[in-house]
C-alpha atoms as a PDB file:
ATOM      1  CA  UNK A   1      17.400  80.302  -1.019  1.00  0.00           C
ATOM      2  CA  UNK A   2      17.738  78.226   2.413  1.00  0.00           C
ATOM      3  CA  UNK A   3      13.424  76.602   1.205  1.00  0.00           C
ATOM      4  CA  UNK A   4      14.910  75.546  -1.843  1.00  0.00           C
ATOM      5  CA  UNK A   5      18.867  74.275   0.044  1.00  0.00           C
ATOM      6  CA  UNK A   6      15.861  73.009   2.888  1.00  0.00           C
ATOM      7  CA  UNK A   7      13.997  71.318  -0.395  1.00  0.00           C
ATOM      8  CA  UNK A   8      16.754  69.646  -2.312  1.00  0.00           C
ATOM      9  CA  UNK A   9      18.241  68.609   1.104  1.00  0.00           C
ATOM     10  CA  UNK A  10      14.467  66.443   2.078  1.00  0.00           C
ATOM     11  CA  UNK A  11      14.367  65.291  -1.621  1.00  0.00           C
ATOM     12  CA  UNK A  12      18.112  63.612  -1.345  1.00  0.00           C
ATOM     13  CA  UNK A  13      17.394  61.863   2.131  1.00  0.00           C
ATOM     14  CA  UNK A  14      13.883  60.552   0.274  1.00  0.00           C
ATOM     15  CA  UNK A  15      15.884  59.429  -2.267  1.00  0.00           C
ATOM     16  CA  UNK A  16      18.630  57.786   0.198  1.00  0.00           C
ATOM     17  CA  UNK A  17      15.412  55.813   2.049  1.00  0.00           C
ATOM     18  CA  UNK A  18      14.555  54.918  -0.758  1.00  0.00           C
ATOM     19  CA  UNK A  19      17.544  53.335  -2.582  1.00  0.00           C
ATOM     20  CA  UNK A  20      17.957  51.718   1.013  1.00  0.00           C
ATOM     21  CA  UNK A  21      14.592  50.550   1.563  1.00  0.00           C
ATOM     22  CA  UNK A  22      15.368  48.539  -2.086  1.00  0.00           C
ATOM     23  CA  UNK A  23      18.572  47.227  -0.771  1.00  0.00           C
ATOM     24  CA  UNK A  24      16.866  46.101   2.129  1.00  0.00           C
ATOM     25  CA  UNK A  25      14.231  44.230   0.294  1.00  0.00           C
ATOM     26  CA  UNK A  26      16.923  42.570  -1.640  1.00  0.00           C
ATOM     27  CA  UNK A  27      19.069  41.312   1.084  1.00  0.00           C
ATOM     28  CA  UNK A  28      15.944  39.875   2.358  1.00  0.00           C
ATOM     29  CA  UNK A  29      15.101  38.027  -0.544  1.00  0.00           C
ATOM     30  CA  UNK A  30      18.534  36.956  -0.921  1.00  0.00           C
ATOM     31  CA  UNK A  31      18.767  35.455   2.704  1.00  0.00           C
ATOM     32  CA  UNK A  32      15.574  34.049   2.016  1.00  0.00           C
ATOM     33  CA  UNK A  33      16.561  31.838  -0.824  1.00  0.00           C
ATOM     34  CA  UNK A  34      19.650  31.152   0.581  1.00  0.00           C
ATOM     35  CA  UNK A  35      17.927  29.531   3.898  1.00  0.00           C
ATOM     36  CA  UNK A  36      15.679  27.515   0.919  1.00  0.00           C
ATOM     37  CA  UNK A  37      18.660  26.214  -0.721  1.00  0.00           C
ATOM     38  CA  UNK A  38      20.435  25.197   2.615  1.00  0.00           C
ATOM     39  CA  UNK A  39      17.469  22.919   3.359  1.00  0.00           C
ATOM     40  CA  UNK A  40      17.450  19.198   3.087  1.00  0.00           C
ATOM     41  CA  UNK A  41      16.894  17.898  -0.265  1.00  0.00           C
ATOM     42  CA  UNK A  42      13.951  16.194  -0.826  1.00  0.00           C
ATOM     43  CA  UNK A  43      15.337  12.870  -2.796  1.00  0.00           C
ATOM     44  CA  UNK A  44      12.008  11.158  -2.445  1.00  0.00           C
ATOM     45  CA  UNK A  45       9.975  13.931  -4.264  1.00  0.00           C
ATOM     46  CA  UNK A  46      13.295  13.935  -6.488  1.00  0.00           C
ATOM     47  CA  UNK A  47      12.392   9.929  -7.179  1.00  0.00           C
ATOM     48  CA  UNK A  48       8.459  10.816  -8.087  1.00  0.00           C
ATOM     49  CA  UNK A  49       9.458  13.050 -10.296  1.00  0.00           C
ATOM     50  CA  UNK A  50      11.893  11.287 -12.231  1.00  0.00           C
ATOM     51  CA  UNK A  51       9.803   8.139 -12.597  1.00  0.00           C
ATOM     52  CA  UNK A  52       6.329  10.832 -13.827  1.00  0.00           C
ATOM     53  CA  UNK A  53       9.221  11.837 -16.097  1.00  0.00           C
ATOM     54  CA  UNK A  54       9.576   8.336 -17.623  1.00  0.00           C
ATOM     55  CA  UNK A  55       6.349   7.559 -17.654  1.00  0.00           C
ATOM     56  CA  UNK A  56       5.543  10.455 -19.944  1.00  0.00           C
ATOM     57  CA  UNK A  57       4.926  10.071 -23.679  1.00  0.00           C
ATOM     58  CA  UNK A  58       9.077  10.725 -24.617  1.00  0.00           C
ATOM     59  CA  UNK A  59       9.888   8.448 -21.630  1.00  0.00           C
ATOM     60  CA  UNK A  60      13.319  10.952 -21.228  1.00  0.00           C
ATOM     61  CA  UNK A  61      14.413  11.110 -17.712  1.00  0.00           C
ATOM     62  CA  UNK A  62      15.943  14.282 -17.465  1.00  0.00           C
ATOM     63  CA  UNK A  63      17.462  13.279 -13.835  1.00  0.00           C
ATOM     64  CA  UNK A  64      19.898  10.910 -15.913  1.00  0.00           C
ATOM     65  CA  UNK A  65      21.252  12.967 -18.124  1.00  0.00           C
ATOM     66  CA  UNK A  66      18.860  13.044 -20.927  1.00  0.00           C
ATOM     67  CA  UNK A  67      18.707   8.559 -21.329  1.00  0.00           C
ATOM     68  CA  UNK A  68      15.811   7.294 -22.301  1.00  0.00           C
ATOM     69  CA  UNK A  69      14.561   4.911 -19.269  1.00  0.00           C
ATOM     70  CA  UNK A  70      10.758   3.983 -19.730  1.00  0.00           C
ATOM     71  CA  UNK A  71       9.259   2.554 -17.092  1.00  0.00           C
ATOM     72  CA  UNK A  72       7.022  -0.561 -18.532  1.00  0.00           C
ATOM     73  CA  UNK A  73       3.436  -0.140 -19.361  1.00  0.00           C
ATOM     74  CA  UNK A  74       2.871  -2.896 -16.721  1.00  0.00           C
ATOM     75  CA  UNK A  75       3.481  -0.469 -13.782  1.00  0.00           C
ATOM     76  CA  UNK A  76       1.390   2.275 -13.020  1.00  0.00           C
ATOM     77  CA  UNK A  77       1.720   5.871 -11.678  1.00  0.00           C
ATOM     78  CA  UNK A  78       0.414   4.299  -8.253  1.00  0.00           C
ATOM     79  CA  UNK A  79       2.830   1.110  -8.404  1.00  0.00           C
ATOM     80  CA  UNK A  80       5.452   3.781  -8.870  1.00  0.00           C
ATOM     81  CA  UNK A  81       4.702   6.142  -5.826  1.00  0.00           C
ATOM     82  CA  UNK A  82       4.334   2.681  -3.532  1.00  0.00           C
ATOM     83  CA  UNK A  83       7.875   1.355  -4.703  1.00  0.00           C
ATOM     84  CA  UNK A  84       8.995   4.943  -3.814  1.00  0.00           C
ATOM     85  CA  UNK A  85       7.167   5.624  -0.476  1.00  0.00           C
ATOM     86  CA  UNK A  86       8.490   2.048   0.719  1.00  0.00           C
ATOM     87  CA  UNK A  87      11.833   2.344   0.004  1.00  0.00           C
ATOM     88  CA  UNK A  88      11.683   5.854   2.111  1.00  0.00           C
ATOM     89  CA  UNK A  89      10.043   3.978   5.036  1.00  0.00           C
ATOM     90  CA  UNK A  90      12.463   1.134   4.521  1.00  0.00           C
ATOM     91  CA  UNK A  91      15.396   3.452   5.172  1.00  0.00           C
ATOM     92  CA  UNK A  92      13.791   5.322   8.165  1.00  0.00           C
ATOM     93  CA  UNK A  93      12.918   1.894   9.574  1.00  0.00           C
ATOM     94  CA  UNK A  94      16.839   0.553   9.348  1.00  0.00           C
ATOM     95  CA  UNK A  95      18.456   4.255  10.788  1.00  0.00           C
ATOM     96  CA  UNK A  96      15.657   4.072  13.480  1.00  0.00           C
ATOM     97  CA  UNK A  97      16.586   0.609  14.770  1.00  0.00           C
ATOM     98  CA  UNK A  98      20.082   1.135  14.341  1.00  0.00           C
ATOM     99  CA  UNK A  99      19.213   4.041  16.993  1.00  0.00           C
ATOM    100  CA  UNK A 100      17.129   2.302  19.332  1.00  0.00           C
ATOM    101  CA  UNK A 101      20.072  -0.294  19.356  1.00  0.00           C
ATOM    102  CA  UNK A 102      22.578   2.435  20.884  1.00  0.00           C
ATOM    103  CA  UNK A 103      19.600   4.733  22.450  1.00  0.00           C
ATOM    104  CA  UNK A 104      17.195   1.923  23.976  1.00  0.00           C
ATOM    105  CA  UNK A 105      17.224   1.288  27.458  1.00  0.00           C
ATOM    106  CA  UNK A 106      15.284  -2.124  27.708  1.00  0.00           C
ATOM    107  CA  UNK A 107      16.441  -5.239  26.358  1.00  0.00           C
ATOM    108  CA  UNK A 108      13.423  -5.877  24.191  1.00  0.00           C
ATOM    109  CA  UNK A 109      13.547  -2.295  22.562  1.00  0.00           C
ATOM    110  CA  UNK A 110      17.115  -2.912  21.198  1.00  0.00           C
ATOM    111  CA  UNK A 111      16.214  -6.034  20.246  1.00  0.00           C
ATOM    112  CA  UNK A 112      13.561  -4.867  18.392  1.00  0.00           C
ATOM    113  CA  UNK A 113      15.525  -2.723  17.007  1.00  0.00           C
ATOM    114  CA  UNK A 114      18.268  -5.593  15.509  1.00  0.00           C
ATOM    115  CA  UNK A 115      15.369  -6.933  14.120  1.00  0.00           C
ATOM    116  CA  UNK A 116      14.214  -4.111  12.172  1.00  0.00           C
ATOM    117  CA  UNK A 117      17.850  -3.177  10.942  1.00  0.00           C
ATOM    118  CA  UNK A 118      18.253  -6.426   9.842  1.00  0.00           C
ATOM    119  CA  UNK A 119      14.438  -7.288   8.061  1.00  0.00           C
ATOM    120  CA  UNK A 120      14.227  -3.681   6.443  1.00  0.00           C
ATOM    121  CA  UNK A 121      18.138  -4.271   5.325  1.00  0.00           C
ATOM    122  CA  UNK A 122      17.004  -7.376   3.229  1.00  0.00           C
ATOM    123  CA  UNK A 123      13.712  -6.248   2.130  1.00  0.00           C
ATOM    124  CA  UNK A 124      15.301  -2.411   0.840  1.00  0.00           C
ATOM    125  CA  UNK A 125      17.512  -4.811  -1.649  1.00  0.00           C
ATOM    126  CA  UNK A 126      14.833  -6.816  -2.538  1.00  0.00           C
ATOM    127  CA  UNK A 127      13.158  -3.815  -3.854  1.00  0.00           C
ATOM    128  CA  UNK A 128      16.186  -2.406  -5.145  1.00  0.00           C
ATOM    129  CA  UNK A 129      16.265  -4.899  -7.286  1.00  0.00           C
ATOM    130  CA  UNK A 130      13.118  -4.423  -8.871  1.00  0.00           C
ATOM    131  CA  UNK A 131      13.186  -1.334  -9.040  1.00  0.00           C
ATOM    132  CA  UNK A 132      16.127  -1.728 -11.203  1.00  0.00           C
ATOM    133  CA  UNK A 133      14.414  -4.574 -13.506  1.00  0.00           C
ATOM    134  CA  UNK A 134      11.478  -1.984 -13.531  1.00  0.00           C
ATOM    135  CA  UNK A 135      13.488   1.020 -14.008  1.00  0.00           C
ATOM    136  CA  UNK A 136      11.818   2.954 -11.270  1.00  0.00           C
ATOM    137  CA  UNK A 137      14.067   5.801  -9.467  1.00  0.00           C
ATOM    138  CA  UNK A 138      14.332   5.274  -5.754  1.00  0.00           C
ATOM    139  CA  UNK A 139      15.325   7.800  -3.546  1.00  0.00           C
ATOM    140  CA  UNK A 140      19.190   8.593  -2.034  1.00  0.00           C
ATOM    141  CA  UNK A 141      17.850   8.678   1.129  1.00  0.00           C
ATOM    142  CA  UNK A 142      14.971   9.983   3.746  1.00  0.00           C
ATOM    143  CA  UNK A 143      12.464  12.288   3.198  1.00  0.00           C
ATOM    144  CA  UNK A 144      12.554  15.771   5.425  1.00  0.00           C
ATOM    145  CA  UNK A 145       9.585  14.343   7.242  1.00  0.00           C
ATOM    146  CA  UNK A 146      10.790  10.825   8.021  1.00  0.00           C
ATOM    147  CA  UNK A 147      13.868  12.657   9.215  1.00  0.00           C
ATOM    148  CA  UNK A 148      12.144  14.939  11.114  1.00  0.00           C
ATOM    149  CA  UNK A 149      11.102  11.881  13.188  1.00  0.00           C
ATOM    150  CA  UNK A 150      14.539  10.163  13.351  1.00  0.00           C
ATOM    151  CA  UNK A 151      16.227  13.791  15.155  1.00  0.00           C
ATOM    152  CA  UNK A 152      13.263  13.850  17.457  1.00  0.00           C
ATOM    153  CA  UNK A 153      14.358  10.518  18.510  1.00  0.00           C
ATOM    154  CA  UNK A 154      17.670  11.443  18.554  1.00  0.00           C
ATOM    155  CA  UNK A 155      16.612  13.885  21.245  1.00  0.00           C
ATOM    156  CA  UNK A 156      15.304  11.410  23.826  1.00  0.00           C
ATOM    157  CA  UNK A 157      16.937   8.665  26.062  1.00  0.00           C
ATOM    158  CA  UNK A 158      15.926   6.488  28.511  1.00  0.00           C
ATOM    159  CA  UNK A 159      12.473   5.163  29.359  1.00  0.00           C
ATOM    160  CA  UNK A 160      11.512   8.169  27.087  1.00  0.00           C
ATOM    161  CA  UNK A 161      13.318   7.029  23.942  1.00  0.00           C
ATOM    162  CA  UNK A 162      11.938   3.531  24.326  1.00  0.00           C
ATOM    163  CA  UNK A 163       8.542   4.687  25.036  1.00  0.00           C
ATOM    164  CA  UNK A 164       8.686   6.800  21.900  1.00  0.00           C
ATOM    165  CA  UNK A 165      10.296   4.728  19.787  1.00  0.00           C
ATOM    166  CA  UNK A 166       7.773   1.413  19.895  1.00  0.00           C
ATOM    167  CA  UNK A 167       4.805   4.059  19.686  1.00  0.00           C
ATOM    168  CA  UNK A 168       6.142   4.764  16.797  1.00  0.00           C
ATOM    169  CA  UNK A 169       6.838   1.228  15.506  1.00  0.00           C
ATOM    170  CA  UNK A 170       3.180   0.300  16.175  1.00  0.00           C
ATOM    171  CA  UNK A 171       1.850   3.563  14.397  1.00  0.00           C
ATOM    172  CA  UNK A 172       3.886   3.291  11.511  1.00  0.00           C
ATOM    173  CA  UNK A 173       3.383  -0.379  10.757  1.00  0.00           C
ATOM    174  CA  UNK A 174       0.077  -0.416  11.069  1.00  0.00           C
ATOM    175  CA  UNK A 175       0.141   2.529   7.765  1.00  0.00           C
ATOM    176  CA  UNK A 176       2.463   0.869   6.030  1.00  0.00           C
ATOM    177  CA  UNK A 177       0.058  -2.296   6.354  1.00  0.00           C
ATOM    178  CA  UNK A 178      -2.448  -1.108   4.978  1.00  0.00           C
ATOM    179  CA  UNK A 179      -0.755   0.408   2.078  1.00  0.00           C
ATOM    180  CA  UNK A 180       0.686  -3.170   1.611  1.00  0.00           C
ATOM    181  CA  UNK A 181      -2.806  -4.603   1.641  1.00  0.00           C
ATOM    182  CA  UNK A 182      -3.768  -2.570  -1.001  1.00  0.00           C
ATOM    183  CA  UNK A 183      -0.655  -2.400  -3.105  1.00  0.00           C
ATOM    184  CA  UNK A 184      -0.951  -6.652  -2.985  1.00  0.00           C
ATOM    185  CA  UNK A 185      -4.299  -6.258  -4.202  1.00  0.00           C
ATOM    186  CA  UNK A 186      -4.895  -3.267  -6.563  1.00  0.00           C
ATOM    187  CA  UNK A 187      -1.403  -2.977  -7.919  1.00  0.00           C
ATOM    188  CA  UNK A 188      -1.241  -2.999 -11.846  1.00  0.00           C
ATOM    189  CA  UNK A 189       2.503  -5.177 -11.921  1.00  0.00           C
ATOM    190  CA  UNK A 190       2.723  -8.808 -10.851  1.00  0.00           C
ATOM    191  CA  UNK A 191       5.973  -7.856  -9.680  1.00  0.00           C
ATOM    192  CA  UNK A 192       5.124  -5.197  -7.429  1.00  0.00           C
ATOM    193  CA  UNK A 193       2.156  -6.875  -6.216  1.00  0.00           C
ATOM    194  CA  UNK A 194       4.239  -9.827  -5.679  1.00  0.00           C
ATOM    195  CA  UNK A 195       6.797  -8.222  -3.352  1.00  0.00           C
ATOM    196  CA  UNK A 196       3.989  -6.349  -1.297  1.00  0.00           C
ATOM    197  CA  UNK A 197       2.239  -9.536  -0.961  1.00  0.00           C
ATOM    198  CA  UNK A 198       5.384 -11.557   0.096  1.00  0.00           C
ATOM    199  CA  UNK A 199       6.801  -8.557   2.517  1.00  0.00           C
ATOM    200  CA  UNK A 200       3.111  -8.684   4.524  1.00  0.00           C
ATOM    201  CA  UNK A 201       4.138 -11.595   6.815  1.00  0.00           C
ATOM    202  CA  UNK A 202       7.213  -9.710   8.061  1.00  0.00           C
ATOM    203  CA  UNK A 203       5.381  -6.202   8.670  1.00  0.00           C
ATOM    204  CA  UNK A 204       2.448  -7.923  10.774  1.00  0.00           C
ATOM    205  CA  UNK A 205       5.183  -9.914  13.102  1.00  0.00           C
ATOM    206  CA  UNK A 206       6.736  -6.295  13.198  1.00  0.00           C
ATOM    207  CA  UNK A 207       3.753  -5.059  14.363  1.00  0.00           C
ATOM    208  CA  UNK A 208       2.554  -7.867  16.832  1.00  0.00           C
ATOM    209  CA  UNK A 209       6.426  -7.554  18.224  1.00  0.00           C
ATOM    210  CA  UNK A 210       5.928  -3.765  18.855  1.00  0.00           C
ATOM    211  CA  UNK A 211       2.505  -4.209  20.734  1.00  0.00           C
ATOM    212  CA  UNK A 212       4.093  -6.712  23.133  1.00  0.00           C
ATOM    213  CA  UNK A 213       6.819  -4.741  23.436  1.00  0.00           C
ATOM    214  CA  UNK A 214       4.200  -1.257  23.977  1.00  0.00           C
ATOM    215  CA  UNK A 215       2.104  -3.914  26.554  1.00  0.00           C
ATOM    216  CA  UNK A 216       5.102  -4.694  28.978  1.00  0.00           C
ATOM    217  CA  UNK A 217       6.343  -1.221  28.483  1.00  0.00           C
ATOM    218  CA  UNK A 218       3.111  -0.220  30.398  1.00  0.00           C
ATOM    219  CA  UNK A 219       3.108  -3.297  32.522  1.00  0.00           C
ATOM    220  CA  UNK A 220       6.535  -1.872  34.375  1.00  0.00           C
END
Protein backbone atom coordinates (compact mmCIF):
# COMPACT_ATOMS: atom_id res chain seq x y z
CA UNK A 1 0.00 0.00 0.00
CA UNK A 2 2.67 2.84 1.00
CA UNK A 3 4.82 1.44 -3.02
CA UNK A 4 1.76 2.18 -4.66
CA UNK A 5 0.81 5.86 -2.14
CA UNK A 6 5.08 6.09 -2.82
CA UNK A 7 4.10 5.45 -6.79
CA UNK A 8 1.16 7.69 -7.43
CA UNK A 9 2.91 10.32 -5.20
CA UNK A 10 6.42 10.29 -7.94
CA UNK A 11 3.91 10.05 -10.89
CA UNK A 12 1.97 13.47 -9.68
CA UNK A 13 5.31 15.49 -9.04
CA UNK A 14 6.40 14.10 -12.82
CA UNK A 15 3.39 15.31 -13.92
CA UNK A 16 3.72 18.81 -11.93
CA UNK A 17 7.49 19.19 -13.74
CA UNK A 18 6.10 18.60 -16.41
CA UNK A 19 3.06 20.92 -16.81
CA UNK A 20 5.73 23.48 -15.40
CA UNK A 21 8.50 22.76 -17.59
CA UNK A 22 5.60 23.69 -20.53
CA UNK A 23 4.72 26.83 -18.79
CA UNK A 24 8.17 27.66 -18.65
CA UNK A 25 8.80 27.18 -22.28
CA UNK A 26 5.89 29.37 -22.96
CA UNK A 27 6.73 32.32 -20.91
CA UNK A 28 9.93 32.16 -22.70
CA UNK A 29 8.61 32.31 -25.98
CA UNK A 30 6.28 34.88 -24.98
CA UNK A 31 9.08 37.27 -23.58
CA UNK A 32 10.85 36.46 -26.55
CA UNK A 33 8.45 37.90 -29.02
CA UNK A 34 7.61 40.51 -26.91
CA UNK A 35 11.46 41.85 -26.82
CA UNK A 36 11.01 41.35 -31.01
CA UNK A 37 8.07 43.50 -31.15
CA UNK A 38 9.57 46.24 -28.79
CA UNK A 39 12.41 46.67 -31.31
CA UNK A 40 12.82 49.52 -33.68
CA UNK A 41 10.88 49.25 -36.75
CA UNK A 42 12.64 48.85 -39.69
CA UNK A 43 10.80 51.64 -42.08
CA UNK A 44 13.49 51.31 -44.69
CA UNK A 45 13.00 47.49 -45.24
CA UNK A 46 9.20 48.61 -44.76
CA UNK A 47 9.91 51.09 -48.03
CA UNK A 48 11.63 48.01 -50.18
CA UNK A 49 8.97 46.13 -49.64
CA UNK A 50 6.24 48.26 -50.51
CA UNK A 51 7.82 49.51 -53.73
CA UNK A 52 8.72 45.15 -54.75
CA UNK A 53 4.99 45.24 -53.94
CA UNK A 54 4.19 47.75 -56.73
CA UNK A 55 6.37 46.62 -58.96
CA UNK A 56 4.72 43.22 -59.05
CA UNK A 57 2.39 42.09 -61.84
CA UNK A 58 -1.10 43.53 -59.76
CA UNK A 59 0.98 46.65 -58.89
CA UNK A 60 -1.34 46.63 -55.30
CA UNK A 61 0.55 48.13 -52.52
CA UNK A 62 -0.76 46.52 -49.67
CA UNK A 63 1.13 49.20 -47.27
CA UNK A 64 -1.62 51.76 -48.59
CA UNK A 65 -4.47 50.21 -47.96
CA UNK A 66 -5.03 48.04 -50.88
CA UNK A 67 -4.52 51.38 -53.86
CA UNK A 68 -3.17 50.54 -56.76
CA UNK A 69 0.28 52.65 -57.04
CA UNK A 70 2.55 51.20 -59.92
CA UNK A 71 5.71 52.30 -60.01
CA UNK A 72 6.58 53.14 -63.92
CA UNK A 73 8.21 50.63 -66.11
CA UNK A 74 10.99 53.29 -66.48
CA UNK A 75 12.40 52.57 -62.96
CA UNK A 76 13.88 49.50 -62.01
CA UNK A 77 14.09 47.23 -58.91
CA UNK A 78 17.74 48.79 -58.50
CA UNK A 79 16.58 52.56 -59.17
CA UNK A 80 14.11 51.72 -56.44
CA UNK A 81 16.49 50.35 -53.64
CA UNK A 82 18.99 53.56 -54.52
CA UNK A 83 16.04 56.17 -54.08
CA UNK A 84 15.41 54.20 -50.82
CA UNK A 85 18.97 53.66 -49.42
CA UNK A 86 19.58 57.55 -50.10
CA UNK A 87 16.84 58.90 -48.54
CA UNK A 88 17.95 56.67 -45.29
CA UNK A 89 21.49 58.14 -45.54
CA UNK A 90 20.00 61.53 -46.22
CA UNK A 91 18.22 61.47 -42.87
CA UNK A 92 21.19 60.01 -40.85
CA UNK A 93 23.36 62.67 -42.51
CA UNK A 94 20.87 65.77 -41.31
CA UNK A 95 20.31 64.14 -37.39
CA UNK A 96 24.15 63.57 -37.41
CA UNK A 97 25.07 67.19 -38.18
CA UNK A 98 22.41 68.53 -36.23
CA UNK A 99 24.48 66.55 -33.40
CA UNK A 100 27.85 67.49 -34.17
CA UNK A 101 26.38 71.13 -34.09
CA UNK A 102 25.47 70.77 -30.21
CA UNK A 103 28.19 67.82 -29.53
CA UNK A 104 31.34 69.20 -31.58
CA UNK A 105 34.02 70.74 -29.87
CA UNK A 106 36.00 72.47 -32.79
CA UNK A 107 34.75 75.16 -34.81
CA UNK A 108 35.18 73.40 -38.12
CA UNK A 109 33.31 70.15 -36.90
CA UNK A 110 30.09 72.16 -36.15
CA UNK A 111 30.46 73.86 -39.05
CA UNK A 112 30.60 70.96 -40.90
CA UNK A 113 27.96 69.91 -39.40
CA UNK A 114 25.53 73.21 -40.50
CA UNK A 115 26.58 72.30 -43.69
CA UNK A 116 25.42 68.88 -43.81
CA UNK A 117 22.00 69.73 -42.02
CA UNK A 118 21.44 72.19 -44.38
CA UNK A 119 22.71 70.29 -48.02
CA UNK A 120 21.07 66.85 -46.97
CA UNK A 121 17.80 69.09 -45.86
CA UNK A 122 17.46 70.31 -49.56
CA UNK A 123 18.59 67.33 -51.34
CA UNK A 124 15.99 64.77 -48.98
CA UNK A 125 13.08 67.12 -50.68
CA UNK A 126 14.47 67.00 -53.85
CA UNK A 127 14.09 63.34 -53.77
CA UNK A 128 10.95 63.47 -52.06
CA UNK A 129 9.70 64.85 -54.77
CA UNK A 130 10.47 62.32 -57.14
CA UNK A 131 9.81 59.86 -55.38
CA UNK A 132 6.36 61.12 -55.31
CA UNK A 133 6.20 61.76 -59.29
CA UNK A 134 7.66 58.13 -59.37
CA UNK A 135 5.53 56.70 -56.78
CA UNK A 136 8.34 55.08 -54.91
CA UNK A 137 7.78 54.57 -50.93
CA UNK A 138 10.46 56.23 -48.89
CA UNK A 139 11.06 55.42 -45.53
CA UNK A 140 9.57 57.32 -42.07
CA UNK A 141 12.78 57.46 -40.86
CA UNK A 142 16.38 55.66 -40.09
CA UNK A 143 17.23 52.33 -40.41
CA UNK A 144 18.27 50.28 -36.97
CA UNK A 145 21.77 50.35 -38.34
CA UNK A 146 22.14 54.01 -39.31
CA UNK A 147 20.75 54.57 -35.84
CA UNK A 148 22.92 52.40 -34.29
CA UNK A 149 25.63 54.87 -35.43
CA UNK A 150 23.80 58.12 -34.49
CA UNK A 151 23.48 56.70 -30.35
CA UNK A 152 27.10 55.74 -30.55
CA UNK A 153 27.71 59.27 -31.30
CA UNK A 154 25.46 60.33 -28.93
CA UNK A 155 27.76 58.63 -26.45
CA UNK A 156 30.93 60.64 -27.09
CA UNK A 157 31.98 64.35 -26.49
CA UNK A 158 34.81 66.25 -26.87
CA UNK A 159 37.89 65.69 -29.02
CA UNK A 160 36.33 62.13 -29.12
CA UNK A 161 33.00 63.07 -30.69
CA UNK A 162 34.74 65.21 -33.28
CA UNK A 163 37.28 62.68 -34.01
CA UNK A 164 34.50 60.16 -34.55
CA UNK A 165 32.22 62.04 -36.16
CA UNK A 166 34.46 63.34 -39.43
CA UNK A 167 35.80 59.59 -39.60
CA UNK A 168 32.66 58.90 -40.18
CA UNK A 169 31.82 61.68 -42.66
CA UNK A 170 34.83 60.65 -44.80
CA UNK A 171 33.84 56.83 -44.65
CA UNK A 172 30.41 57.29 -45.43
CA UNK A 173 30.76 59.69 -48.32
CA UNK A 174 33.14 58.04 -49.95
CA UNK A 175 30.16 54.77 -50.14
CA UNK A 176 27.63 56.82 -50.90
CA UNK A 177 29.93 58.12 -53.88
CA UNK A 178 30.33 55.43 -55.36
CA UNK A 179 26.83 54.29 -55.28
CA UNK A 180 26.13 57.75 -56.89
CA UNK A 181 28.63 57.01 -59.61
CA UNK A 182 26.96 54.11 -60.51
CA UNK A 183 23.35 55.03 -59.97
CA UNK A 184 24.31 58.26 -62.58
CA UNK A 185 25.50 55.79 -64.89
CA UNK A 186 23.65 52.41 -64.85
CA UNK A 187 20.33 53.66 -63.59
CA UNK A 188 17.30 52.60 -65.86
CA UNK A 189 15.17 56.31 -65.16
CA UNK A 190 16.41 59.61 -66.55
CA UNK A 191 15.03 60.95 -63.53
CA UNK A 192 16.84 59.06 -61.07
CA UNK A 193 19.93 59.15 -62.95
CA UNK A 194 19.46 62.76 -63.25
CA UNK A 195 19.28 63.56 -59.53
CA UNK A 196 22.33 61.17 -58.71
CA UNK A 197 24.22 62.85 -61.35
CA UNK A 198 23.30 66.45 -60.21
CA UNK A 199 23.71 65.56 -56.22
CA UNK A 200 27.62 64.27 -57.10
CA UNK A 201 29.13 67.80 -56.90
CA UNK A 202 27.77 68.33 -53.37
CA UNK A 203 28.85 64.75 -51.93
CA UNK A 204 32.59 65.16 -53.28
CA UNK A 205 32.88 68.89 -51.59
CA UNK A 206 31.36 66.89 -48.55
CA UNK A 207 33.96 64.66 -48.74
CA UNK A 208 37.03 66.96 -49.58
CA UNK A 209 35.52 69.20 -46.46
CA UNK A 210 35.70 66.13 -44.12
CA UNK A 211 39.39 65.20 -45.11
CA UNK A 212 40.55 68.73 -44.30
CA UNK A 213 38.70 68.73 -41.48
CA UNK A 214 40.24 64.73 -40.51
CA UNK A 215 43.94 66.47 -41.69
CA UNK A 216 43.94 69.41 -39.07
CA UNK A 217 42.21 67.19 -36.64
CA UNK A 218 45.57 65.22 -36.66
CA UNK A 219 47.65 68.28 -37.22
CA UNK A 220 46.59 69.54 -33.41
Amino acid sequence: MKYKVFTNTIGKTSWMVSKLSNYCVAASLSLFVLSCNNGQQDTTRDAKDSNATKMDSTGTDTAGAGKTTAIPASVSKDDATFVVNTANAGMTEVQLGQLAQQKGMAKDVKEYGAMMEKDHTAAGDKLKALAQSKNITLPAGVSPDMQKNIDELQQKSGKDFDKAYISLMVDDHKKVISAFEDESKKGSDADIRSFADSTLHTLRHHLQEAEKCKKMEKGM
